[in-house]
C-alpha atoms as a PDB file:
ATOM      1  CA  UNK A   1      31.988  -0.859  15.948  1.00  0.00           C
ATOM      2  CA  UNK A   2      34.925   0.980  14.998  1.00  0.00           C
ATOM      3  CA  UNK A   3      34.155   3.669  12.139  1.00  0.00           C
ATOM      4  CA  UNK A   4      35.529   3.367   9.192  1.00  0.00           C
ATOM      5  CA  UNK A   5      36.928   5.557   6.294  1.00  0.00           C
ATOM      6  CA  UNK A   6      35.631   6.133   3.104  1.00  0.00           C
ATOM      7  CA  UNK A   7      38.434   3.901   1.324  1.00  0.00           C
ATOM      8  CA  UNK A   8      38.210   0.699   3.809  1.00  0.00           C
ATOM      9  CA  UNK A   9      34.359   0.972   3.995  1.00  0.00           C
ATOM     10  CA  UNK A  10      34.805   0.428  -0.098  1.00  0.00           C
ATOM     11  CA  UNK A  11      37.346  -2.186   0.407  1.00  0.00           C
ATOM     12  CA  UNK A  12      34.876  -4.162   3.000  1.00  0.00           C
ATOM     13  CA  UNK A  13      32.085  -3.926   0.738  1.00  0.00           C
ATOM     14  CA  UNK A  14      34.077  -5.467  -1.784  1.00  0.00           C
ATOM     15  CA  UNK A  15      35.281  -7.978  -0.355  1.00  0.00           C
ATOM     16  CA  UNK A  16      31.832  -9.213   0.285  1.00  0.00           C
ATOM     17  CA  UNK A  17      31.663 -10.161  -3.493  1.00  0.00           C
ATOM     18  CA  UNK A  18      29.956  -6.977  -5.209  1.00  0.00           C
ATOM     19  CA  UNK A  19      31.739  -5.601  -8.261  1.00  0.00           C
ATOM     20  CA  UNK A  20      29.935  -2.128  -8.020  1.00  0.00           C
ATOM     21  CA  UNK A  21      31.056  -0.308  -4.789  1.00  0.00           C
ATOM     22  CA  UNK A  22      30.546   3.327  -4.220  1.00  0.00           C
ATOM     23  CA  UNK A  23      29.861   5.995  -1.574  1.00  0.00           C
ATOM     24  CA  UNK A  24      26.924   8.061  -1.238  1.00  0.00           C
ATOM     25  CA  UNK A  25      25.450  10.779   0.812  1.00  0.00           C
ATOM     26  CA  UNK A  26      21.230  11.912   0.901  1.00  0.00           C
ATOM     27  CA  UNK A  27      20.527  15.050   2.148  1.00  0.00           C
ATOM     28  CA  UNK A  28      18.493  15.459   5.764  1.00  0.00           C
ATOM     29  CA  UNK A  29      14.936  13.788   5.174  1.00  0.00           C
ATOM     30  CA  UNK A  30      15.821  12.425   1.599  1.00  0.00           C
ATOM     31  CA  UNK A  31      12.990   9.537   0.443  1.00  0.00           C
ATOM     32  CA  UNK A  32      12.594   7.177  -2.073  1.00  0.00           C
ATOM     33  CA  UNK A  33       9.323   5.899  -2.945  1.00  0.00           C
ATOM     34  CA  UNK A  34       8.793   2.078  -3.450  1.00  0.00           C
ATOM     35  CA  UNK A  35      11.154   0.544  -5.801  1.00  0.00           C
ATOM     36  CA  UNK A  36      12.934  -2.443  -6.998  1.00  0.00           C
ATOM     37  CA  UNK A  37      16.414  -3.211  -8.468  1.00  0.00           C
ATOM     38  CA  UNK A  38      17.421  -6.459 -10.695  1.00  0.00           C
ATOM     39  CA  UNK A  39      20.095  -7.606  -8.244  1.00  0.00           C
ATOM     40  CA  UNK A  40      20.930  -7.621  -4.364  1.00  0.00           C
ATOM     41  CA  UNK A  41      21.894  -4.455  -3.271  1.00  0.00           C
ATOM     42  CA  UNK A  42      23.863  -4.124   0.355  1.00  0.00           C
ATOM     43  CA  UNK A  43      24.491  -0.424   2.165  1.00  0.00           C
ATOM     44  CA  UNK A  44      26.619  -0.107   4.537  1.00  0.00           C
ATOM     45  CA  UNK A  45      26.207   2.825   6.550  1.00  0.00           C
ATOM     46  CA  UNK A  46      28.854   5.492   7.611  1.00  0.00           C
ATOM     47  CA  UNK A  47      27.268   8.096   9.286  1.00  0.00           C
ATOM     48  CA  UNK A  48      23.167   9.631  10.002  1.00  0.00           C
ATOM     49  CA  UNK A  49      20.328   7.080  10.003  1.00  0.00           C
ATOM     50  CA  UNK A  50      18.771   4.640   7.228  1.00  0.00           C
ATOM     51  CA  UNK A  51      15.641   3.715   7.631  1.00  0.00           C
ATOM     52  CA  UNK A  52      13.597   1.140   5.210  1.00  0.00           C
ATOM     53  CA  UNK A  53      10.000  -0.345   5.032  1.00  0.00           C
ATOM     54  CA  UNK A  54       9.456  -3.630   2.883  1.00  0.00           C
ATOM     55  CA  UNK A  55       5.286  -2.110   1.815  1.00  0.00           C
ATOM     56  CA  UNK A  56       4.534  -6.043   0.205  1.00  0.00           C
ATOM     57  CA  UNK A  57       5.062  -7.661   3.392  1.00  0.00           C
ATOM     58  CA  UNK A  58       4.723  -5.496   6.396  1.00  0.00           C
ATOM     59  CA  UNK A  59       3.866  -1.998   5.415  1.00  0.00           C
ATOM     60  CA  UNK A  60       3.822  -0.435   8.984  1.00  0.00           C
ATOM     61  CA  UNK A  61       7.441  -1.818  10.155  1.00  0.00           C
ATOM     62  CA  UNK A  62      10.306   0.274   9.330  1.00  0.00           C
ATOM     63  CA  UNK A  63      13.308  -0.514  10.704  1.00  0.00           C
ATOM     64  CA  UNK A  64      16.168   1.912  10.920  1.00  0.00           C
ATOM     65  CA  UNK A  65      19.833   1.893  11.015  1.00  0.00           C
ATOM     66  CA  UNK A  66      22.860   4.073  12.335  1.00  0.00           C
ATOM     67  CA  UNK A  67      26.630   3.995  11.299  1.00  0.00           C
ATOM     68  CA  UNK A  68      28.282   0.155  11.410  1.00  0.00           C
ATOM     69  CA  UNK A  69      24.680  -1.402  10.402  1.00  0.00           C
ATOM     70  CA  UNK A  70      25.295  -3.386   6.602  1.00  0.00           C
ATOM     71  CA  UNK A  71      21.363  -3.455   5.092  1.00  0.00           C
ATOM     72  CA  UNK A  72      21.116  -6.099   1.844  1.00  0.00           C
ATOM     73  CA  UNK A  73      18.098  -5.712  -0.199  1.00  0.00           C
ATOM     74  CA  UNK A  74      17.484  -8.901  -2.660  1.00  0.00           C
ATOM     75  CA  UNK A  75      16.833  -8.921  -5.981  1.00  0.00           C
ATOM     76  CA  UNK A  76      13.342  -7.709  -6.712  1.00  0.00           C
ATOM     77  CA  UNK A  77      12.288  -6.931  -3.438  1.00  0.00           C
ATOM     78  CA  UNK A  78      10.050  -3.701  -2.897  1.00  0.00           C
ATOM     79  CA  UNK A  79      11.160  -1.296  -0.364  1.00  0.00           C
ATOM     80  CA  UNK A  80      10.810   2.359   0.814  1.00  0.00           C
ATOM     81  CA  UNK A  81      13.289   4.395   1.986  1.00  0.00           C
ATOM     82  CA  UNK A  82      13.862   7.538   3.970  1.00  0.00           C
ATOM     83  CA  UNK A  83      16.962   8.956   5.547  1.00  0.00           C
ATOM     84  CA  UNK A  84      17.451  10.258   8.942  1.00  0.00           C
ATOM     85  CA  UNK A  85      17.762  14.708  10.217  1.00  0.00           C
ATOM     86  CA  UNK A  86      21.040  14.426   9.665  1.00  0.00           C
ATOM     87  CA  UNK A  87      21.040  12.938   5.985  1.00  0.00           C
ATOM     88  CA  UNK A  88      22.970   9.291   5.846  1.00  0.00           C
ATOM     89  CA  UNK A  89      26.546   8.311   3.980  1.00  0.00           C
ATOM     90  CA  UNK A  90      26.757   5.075   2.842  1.00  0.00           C
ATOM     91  CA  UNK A  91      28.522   2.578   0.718  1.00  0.00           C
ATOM     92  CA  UNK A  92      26.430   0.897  -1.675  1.00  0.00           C
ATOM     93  CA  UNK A  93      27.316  -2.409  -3.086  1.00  0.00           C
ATOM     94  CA  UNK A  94      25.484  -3.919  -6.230  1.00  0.00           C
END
């Protein structure tokens, strides 16, 4: 997949019908514990590695994800997160 900039990553995440778009960045290592949120989430990834864990259903399969990958997380479901050496950008879209 081609990368893409900041601006047309936004645009792209848009246009898949989320009305909150913006880009973030987690430092090398960054984790987030088990959470929800109220509505689907999606992340598309720009650069470094994303990798997430879903502890209610399979707690020991993480799955992780390098630039070009688009996650979606639905509404209410648990999941873990940690980011990769590198740290990860990515466009979040809620």
């Amino acid at each position: 997949m081609t990368s893409l900039s900041r601006q047309d990553a936004e645009a792209q995440v848009r246009s898949w019908g989320f009305p909150t778009v913006y880009t973030w960045t987690d430092g090398p290592n960054a984790h987030y514990p088990p959470h929800q949120h109220g509505g689907l989430t999606t992340h598309l990834i720009l650069s470094g590695e994303f990798t997430v864990c879903y502890p209610e259903d399979d707690p020991g399969k993480k799955e992780t994800f390098g630039p070009g990958a688009r996650i979606d997380v639905p509404a209410g479901k648990v999941h873990e997160v940690w980011m990769g050496k590198q740290g990860c950008t990515y466009v979040i879209g809620e």
